[in-house]
Each structure stands twice: as structure tokens, then as C-alpha cells.
N, C-alpha and C. Protein backbone atom coordinates (compact mmCIF):
# COMPACT_ATOMS: atom_id res chain seq x y z
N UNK A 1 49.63 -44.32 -6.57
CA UNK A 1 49.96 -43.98 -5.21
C UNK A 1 48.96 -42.96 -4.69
N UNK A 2 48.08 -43.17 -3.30
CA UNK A 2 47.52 -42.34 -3.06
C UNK A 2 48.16 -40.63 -2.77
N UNK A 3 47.41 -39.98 -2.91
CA UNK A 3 47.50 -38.50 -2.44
C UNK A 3 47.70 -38.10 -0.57
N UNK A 4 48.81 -37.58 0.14
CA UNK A 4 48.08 -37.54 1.08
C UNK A 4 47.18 -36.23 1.83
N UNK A 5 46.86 -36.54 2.43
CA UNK A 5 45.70 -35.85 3.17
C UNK A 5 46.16 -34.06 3.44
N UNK A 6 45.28 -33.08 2.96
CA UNK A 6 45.86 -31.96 3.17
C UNK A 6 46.03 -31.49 4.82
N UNK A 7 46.55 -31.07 5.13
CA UNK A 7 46.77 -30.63 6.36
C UNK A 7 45.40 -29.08 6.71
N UNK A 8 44.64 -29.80 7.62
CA UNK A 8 43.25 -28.93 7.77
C UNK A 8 43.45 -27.31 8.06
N UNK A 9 44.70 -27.31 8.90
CA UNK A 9 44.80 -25.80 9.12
C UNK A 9 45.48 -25.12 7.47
N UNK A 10 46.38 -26.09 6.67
CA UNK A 10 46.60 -25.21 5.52
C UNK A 10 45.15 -25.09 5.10
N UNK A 11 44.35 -25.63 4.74
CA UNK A 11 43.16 -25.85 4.25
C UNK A 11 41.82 -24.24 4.60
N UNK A 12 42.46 -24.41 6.29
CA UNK A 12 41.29 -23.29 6.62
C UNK A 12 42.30 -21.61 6.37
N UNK A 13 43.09 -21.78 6.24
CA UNK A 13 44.09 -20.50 5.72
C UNK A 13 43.80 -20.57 4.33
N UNK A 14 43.69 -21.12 3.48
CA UNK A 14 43.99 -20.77 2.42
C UNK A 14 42.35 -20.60 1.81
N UNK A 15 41.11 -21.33 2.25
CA UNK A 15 39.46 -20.55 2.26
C UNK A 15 39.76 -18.99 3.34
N UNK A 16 40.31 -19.38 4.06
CA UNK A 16 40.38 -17.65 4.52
C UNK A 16 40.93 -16.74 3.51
N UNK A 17 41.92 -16.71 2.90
CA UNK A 17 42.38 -15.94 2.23
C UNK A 17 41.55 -15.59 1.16
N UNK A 18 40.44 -16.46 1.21
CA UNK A 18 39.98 -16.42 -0.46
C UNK A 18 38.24 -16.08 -0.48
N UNK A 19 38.41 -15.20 1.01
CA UNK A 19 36.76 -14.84 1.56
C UNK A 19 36.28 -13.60 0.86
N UNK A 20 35.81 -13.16 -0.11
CA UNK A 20 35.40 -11.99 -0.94
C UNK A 20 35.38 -11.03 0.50
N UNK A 21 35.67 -9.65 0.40
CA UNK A 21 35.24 -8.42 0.99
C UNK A 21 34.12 -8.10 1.03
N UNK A 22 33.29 -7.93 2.12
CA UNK A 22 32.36 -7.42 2.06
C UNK A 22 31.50 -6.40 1.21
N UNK A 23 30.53 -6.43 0.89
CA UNK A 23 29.83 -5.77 -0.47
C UNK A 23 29.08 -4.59 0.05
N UNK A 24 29.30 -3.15 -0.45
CA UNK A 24 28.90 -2.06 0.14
C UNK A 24 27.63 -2.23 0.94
N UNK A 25 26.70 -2.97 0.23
CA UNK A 25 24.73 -3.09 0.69
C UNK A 25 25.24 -3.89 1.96
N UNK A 26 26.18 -4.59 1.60
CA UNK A 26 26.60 -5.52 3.35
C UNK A 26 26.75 -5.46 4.61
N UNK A 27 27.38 -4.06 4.49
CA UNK A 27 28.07 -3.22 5.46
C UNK A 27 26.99 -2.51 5.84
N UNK A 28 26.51 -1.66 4.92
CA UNK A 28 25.22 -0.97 5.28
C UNK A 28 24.23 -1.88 6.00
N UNK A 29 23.59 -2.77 5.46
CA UNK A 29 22.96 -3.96 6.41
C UNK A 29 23.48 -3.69 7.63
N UNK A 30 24.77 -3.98 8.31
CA UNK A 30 24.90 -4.39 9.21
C UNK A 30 24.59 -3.40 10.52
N UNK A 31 25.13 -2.20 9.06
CA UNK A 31 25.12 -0.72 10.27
C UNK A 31 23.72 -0.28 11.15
N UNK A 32 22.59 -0.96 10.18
CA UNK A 32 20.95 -0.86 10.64
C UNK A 32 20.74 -1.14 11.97
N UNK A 33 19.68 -0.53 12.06
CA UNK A 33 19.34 -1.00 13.62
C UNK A 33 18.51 -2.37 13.54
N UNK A 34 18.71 -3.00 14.74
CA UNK A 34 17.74 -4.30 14.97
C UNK A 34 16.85 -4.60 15.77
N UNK A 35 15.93 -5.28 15.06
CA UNK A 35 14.87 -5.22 16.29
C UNK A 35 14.14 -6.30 15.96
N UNK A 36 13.52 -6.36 16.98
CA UNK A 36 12.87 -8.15 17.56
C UNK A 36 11.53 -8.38 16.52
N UNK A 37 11.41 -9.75 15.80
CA UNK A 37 10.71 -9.52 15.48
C UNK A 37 9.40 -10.61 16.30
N UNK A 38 8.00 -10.01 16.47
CA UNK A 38 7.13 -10.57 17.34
C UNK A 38 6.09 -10.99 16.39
N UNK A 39 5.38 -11.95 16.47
CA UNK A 39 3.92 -12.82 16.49
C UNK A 39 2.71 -11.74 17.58
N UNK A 40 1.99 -11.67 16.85
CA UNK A 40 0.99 -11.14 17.61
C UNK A 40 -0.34 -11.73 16.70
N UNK A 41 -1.58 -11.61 18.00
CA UNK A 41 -3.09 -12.29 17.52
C UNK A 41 -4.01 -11.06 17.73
N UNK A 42 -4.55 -10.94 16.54
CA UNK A 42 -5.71 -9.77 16.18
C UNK A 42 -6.75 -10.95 16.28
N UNK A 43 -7.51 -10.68 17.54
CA UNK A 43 -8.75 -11.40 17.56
C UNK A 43 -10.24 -10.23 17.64
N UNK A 44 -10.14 -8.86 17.68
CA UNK A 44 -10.99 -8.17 18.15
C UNK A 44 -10.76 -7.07 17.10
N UNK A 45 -11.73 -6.15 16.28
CA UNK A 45 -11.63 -4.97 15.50
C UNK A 45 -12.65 -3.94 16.23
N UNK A 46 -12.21 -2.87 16.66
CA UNK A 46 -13.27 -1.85 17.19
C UNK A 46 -13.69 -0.94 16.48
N UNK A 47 -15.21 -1.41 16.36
CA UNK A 47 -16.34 -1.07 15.34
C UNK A 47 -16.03 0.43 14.73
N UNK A 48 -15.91 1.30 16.02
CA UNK A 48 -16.42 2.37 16.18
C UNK A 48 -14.66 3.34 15.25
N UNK A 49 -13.58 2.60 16.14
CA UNK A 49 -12.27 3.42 14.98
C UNK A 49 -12.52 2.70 13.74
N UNK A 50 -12.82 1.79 13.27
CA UNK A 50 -13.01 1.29 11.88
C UNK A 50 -13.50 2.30 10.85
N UNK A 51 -14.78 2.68 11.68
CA UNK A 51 -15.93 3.62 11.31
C UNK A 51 -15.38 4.79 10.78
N UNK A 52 -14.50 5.34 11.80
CA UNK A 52 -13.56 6.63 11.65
C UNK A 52 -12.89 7.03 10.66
N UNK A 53 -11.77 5.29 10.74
CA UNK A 53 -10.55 5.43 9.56
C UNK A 53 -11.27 4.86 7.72
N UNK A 54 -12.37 4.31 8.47
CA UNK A 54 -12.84 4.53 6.61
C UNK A 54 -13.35 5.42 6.38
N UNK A 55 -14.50 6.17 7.25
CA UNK A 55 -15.04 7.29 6.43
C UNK A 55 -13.89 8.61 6.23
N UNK A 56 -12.96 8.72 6.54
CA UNK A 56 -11.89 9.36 6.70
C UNK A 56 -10.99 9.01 5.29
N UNK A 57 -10.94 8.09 5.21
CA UNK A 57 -10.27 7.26 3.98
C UNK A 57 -11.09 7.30 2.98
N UNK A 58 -11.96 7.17 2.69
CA UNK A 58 -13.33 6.69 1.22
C UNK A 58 -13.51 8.88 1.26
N UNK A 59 -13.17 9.44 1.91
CA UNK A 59 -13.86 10.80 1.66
C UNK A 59 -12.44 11.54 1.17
N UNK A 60 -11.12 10.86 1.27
CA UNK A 60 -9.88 11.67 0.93
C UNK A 60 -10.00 10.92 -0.61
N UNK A 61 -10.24 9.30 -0.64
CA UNK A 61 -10.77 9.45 -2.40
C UNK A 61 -11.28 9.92 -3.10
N UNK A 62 -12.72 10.41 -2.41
CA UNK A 62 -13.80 11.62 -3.05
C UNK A 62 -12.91 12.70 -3.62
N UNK A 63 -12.09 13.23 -2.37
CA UNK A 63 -11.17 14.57 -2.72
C UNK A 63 -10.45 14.33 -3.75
N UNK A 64 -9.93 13.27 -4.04
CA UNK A 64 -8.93 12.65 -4.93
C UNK A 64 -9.57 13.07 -6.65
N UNK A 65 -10.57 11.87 -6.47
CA UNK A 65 -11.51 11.89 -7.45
C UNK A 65 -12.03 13.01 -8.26
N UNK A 66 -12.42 13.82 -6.91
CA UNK A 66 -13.09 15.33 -7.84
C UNK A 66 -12.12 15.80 -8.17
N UNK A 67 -10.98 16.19 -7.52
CA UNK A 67 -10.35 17.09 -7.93
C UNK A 67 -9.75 16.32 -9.31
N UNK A 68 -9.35 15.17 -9.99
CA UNK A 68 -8.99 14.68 -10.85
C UNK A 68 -10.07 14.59 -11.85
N UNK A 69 -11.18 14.42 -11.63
CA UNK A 69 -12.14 14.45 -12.47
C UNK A 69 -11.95 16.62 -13.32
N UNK A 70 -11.68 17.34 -12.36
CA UNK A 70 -12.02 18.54 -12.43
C UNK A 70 -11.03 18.90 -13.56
N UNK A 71 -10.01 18.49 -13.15
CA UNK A 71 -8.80 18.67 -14.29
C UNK A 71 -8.58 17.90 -15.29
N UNK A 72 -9.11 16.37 -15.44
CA UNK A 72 -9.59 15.99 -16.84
C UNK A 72 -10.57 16.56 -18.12
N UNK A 73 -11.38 16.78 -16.76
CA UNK A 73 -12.64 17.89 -17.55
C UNK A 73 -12.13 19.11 -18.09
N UNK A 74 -11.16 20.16 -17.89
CA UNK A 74 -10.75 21.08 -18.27
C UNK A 74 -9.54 21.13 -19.16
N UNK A 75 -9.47 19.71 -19.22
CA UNK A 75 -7.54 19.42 -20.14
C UNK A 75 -8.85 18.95 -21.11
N UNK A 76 -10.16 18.34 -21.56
CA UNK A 76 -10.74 18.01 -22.48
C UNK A 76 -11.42 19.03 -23.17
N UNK A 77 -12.00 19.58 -21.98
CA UNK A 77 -12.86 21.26 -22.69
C UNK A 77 -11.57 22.14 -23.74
N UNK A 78 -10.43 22.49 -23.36
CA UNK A 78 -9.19 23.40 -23.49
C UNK A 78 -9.24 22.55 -24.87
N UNK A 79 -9.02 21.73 -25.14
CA UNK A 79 -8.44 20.83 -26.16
C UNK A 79 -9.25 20.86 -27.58
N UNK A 80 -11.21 20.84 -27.03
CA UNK A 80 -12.20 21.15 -27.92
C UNK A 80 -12.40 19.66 -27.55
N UNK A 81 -12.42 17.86 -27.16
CA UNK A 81 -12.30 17.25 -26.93
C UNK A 81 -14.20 17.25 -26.82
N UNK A 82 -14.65 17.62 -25.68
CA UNK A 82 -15.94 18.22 -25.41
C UNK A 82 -17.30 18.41 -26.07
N UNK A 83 -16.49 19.53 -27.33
CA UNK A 83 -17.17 19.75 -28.24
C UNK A 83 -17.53 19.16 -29.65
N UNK A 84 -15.96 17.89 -30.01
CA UNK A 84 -16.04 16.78 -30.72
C UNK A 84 -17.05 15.73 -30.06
N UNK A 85 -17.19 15.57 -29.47
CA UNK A 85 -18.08 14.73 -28.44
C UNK A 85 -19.80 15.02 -28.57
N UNK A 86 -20.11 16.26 -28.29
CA UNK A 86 -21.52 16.53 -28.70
C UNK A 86 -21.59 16.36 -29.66
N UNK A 87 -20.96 17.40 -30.37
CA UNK A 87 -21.43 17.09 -31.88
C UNK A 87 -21.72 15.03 -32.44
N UNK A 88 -20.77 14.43 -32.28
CA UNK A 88 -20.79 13.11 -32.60
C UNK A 88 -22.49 12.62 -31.80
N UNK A 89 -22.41 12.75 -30.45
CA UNK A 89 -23.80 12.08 -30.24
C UNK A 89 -24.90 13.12 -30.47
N UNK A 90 -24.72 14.34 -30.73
CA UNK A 90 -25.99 15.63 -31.79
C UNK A 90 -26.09 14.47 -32.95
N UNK A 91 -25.07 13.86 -33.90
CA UNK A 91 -25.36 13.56 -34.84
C UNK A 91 -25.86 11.98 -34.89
N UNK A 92 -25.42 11.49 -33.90
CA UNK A 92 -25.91 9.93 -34.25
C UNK A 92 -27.05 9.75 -33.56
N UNK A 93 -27.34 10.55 -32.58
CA UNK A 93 -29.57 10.16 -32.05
C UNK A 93 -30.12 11.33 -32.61
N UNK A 94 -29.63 12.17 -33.61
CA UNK A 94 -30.37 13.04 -34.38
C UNK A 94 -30.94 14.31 -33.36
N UNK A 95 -30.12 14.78 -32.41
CA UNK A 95 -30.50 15.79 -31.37
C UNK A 95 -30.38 17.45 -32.44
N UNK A 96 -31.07 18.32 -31.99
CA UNK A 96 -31.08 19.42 -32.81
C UNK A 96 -29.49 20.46 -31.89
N UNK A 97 -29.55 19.83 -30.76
CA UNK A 97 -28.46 20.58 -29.72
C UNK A 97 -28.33 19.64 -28.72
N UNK A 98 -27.18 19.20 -28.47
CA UNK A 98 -26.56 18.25 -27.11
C UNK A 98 -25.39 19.12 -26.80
N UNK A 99 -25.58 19.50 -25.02
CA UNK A 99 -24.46 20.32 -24.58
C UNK A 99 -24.00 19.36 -23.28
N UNK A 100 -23.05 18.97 -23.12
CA UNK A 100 -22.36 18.68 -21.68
C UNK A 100 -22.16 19.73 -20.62
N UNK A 101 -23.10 19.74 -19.67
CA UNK A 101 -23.04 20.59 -18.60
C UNK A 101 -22.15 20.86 -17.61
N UNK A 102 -20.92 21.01 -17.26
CA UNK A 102 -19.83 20.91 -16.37
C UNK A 102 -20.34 20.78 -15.05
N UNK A 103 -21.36 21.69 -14.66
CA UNK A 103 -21.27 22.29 -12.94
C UNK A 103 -22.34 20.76 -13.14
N UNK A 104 -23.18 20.54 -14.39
CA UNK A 104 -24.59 19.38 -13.68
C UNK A 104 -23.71 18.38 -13.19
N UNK A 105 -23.00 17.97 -14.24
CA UNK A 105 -21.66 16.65 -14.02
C UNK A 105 -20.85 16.63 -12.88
N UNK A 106 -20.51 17.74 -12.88
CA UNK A 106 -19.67 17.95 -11.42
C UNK A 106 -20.71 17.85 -9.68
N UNK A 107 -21.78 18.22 -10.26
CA UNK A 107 -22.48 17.96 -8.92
C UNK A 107 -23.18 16.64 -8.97
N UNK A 108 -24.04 15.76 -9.61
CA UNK A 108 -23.92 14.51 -9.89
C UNK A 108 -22.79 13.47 -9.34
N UNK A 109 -21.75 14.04 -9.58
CA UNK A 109 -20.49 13.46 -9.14
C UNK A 109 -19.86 13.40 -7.62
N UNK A 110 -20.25 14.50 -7.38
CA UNK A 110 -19.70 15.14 -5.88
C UNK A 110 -21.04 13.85 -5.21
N UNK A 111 -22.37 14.25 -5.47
CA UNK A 111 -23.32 13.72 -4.87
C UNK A 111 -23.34 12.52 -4.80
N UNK A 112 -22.95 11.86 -6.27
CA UNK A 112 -23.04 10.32 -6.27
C UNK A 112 -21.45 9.73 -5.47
N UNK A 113 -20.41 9.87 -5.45
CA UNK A 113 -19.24 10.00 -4.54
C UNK A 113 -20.11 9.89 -2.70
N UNK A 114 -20.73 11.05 -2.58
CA UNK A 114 -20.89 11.13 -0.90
C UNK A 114 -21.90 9.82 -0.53
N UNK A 115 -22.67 9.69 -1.73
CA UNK A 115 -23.56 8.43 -1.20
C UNK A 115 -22.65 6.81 -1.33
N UNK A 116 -21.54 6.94 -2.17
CA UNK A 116 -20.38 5.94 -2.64
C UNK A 116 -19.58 6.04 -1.12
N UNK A 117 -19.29 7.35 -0.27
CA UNK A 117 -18.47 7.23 0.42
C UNK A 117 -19.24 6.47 2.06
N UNK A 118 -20.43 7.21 1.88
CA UNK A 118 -21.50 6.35 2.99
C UNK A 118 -21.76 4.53 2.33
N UNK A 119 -21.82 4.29 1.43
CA UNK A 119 -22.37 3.05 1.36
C UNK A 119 -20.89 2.28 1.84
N UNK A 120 -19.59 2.77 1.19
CA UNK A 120 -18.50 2.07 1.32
C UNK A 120 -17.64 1.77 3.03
N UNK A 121 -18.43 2.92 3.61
CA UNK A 121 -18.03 3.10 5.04
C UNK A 121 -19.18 1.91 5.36
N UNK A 122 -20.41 1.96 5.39
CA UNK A 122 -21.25 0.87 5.93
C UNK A 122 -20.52 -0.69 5.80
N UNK A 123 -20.35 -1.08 4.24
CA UNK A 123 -19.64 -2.24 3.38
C UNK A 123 -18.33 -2.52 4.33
N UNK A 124 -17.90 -1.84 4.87
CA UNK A 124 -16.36 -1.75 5.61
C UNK A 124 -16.91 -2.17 7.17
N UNK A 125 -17.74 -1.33 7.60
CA UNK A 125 -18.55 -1.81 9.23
C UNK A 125 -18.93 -3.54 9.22
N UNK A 126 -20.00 -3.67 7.96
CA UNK A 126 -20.41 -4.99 8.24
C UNK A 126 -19.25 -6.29 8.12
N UNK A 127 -18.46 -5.25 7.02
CA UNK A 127 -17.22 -6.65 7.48
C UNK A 127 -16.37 -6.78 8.22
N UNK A 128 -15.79 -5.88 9.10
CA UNK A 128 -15.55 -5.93 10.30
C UNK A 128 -16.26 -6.32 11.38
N UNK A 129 -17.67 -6.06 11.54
CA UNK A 129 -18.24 -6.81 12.37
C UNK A 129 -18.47 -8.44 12.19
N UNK A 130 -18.31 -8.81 10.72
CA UNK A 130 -18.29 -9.70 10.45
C UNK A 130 -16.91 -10.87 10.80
N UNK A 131 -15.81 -10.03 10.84
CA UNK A 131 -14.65 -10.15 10.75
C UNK A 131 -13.88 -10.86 12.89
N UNK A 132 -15.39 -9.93 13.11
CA UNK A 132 -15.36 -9.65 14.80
C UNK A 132 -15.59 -11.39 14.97
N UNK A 133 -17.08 -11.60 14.51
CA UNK A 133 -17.98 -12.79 14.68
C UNK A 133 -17.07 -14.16 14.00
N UNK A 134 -15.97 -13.61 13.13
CA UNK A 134 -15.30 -15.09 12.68
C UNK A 134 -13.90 -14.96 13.30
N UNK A 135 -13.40 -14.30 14.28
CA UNK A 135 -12.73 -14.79 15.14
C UNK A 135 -12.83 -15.15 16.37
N UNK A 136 -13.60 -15.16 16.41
CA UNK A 136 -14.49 -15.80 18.00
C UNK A 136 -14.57 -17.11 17.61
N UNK A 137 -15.02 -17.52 16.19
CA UNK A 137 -14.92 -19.04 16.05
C UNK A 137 -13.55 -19.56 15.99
N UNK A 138 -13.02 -18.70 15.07
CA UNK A 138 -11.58 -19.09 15.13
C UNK A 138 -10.23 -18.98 15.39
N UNK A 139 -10.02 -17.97 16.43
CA UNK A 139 -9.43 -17.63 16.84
C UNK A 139 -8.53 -16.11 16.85
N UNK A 140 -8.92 -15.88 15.64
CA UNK A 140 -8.16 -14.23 15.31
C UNK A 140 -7.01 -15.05 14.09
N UNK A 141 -6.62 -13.99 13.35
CA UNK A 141 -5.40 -13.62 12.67
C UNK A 141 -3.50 -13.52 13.26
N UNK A 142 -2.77 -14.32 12.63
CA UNK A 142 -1.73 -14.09 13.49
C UNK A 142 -0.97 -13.07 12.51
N UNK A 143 -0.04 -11.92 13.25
CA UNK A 143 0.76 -11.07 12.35
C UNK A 143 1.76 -10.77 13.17
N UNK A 144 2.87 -11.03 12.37
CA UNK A 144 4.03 -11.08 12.55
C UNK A 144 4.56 -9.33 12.74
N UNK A 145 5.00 -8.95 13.55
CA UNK A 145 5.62 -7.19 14.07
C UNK A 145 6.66 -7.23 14.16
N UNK A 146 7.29 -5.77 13.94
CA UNK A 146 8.20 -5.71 14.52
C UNK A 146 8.74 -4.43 15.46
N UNK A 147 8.95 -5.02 16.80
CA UNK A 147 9.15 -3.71 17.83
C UNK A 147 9.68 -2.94 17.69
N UNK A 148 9.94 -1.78 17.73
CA UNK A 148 10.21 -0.72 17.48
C UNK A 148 11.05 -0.37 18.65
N UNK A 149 10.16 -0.38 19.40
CA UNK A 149 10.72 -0.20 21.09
C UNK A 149 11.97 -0.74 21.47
N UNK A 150 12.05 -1.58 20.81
CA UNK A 150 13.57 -2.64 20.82
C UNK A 150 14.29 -2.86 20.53
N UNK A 151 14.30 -1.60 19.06
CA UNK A 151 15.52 -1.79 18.17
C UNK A 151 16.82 -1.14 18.69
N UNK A 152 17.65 -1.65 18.32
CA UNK A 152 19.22 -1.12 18.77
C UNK A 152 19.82 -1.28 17.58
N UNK A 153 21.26 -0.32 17.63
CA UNK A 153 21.84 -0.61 17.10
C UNK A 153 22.98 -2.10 16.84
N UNK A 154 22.76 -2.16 15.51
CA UNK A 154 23.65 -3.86 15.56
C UNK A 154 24.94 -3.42 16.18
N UNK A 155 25.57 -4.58 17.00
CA UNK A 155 26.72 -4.79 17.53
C UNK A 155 27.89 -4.78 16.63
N UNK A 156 28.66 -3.66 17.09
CA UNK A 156 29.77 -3.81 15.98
C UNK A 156 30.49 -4.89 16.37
N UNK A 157 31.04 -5.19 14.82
CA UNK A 157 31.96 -6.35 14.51
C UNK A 157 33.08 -5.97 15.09
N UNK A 158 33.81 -7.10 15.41
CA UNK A 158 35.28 -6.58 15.90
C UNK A 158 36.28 -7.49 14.97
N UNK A 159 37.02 -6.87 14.26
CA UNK A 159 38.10 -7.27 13.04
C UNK A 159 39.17 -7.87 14.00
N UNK A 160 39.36 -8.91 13.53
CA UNK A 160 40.82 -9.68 14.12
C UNK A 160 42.01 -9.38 12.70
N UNK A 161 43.73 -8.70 13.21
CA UNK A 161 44.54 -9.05 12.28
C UNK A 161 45.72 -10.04 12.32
């Protein structure tokens, strides 16, 4: 004998009853603000802020660099690290005295860095200008944003009992 047919409203009462509670990260989600999200086309890079924000950028690595170089160098000297070191290449090219110079190394470094931070700012220009010349063929880059200007708060829910 067939079964008959459940009755649709018991059906949608009884998946209602059986809807998990919302999950803390859920709620929070909802409480966020919202905002639109937009498509936008980068067809143009200007040479000249490029110029700016890399040499600005490649010279806070320099800072980075030395100053990390400065404190490796002195956690190795402190240690004797330094002085295991000469001695090993004193003894294997047969030197009568090999000393590691701190300030020569350190300026070597600083120097070879400022010419690293000019070549890398140039390397950054030509490909942006490069970057200029291949969206003219093809149109620019599309990137997806999101406004800021527009965000609101999400609409509260309104609970039915």
C-alpha cells in the first residue's frame, strides 16, 4: 500500500525546527559593515609617483638590512664566531694574519645597498614604463575594489516569533 503524501506545511515546520542557531563568527559577519564591491581598469602608471614610492621603499630595505646586518655582526663578534672564522681561512690559504674589518664591511655594504637601491628604483621605472606601453595595446589591468565610501552598516535582521 502506498505511503501518503506528507502534508508540505508539516514538512516546512518540522525543517524549521531543526535550523541549527546561528554560529558566533555568523553573527559577527553579519554585524560588519558592507560595502560595494567595484571593477575598476588601471590603464595608466605615473612614472614620476612610481619613482617616489620605490626609492622610498628599496631605501627603508637598506635601513632594514644594515641595521640587521649590524646586529648579526655583533651577536657573531660577542660569541667569538668571527674569530673562529679567521683563524679557519688564516689556516687554509696559509695567511700569516686574516682580520675581518667591521667598519670596511659595514661601509662596502651601506655603499653597495645605495647603488642596489638606485639600480632597483631604475629596474622598477623601466617596468612601469614598460607596463605604461603594454596597456595601450591592451587595454590596462582589471581590479576588483572595494568602496569604502559606501560601506554601511548591514541591515539588521528582524526575528519573527
Amino acid at each position: 500500500m502506498p505511503r501518503p503524501a506528507p502534508d508540505s506545511d508539516a514538512v516546512e515546520s518540522l525543517s524549521a525546527a531543526f535550523v541549527p542557531a546561528p554560529r558566533r563568527y555568523q553573527v559577527r559577519a553579519a554585524r560588519r559593515l558592507q560595502a560595494r564591491k567595484v571593477g575598476r581598469l588601471v590603464r595608466h602608471i605615473e612614472l614620476y609617483s612610481l619613482v617616489k614610492v620605490s626609492l622610498l621603499f628599496y631605501t627603508c630595505m637598506l635601513l632594514v638590512g644594515v641595521v640587521a646586518g649590524v646586529m648579526i655582526w655583533s651577536m657573531f663578534q660577542r660569541s667569538g664566531a668571527v674569530s673562529s672564522i679567521e683563524g679557519f681561512v688564516g689556516e687554509i690559504f696559509l695567511f700569516d694574519s686574516f682580520h675581518l674589518e667591521g667598519r670596511q664591511i659595514f661601509r662596502i655594504g651601506v655603499l653597495g645597498g645605495m647603488v642596489g637601491v638606485l639600480v632597483l628604483t631604475l629596474v622598477t621605472l623601466v617596468g612601469g614604463a614598460l607596463f605604461n606601453l603594454i596597456s595601450d595595446l591592451t587595454g590596462g589591468i582589471r581590479v576588483s575594489v572595494v568602496e569604502l565610501e559606501t560601506a554601511r552598516p548591514a541591515p539588521a535582521r528582524r526575528t519573527r516569533l
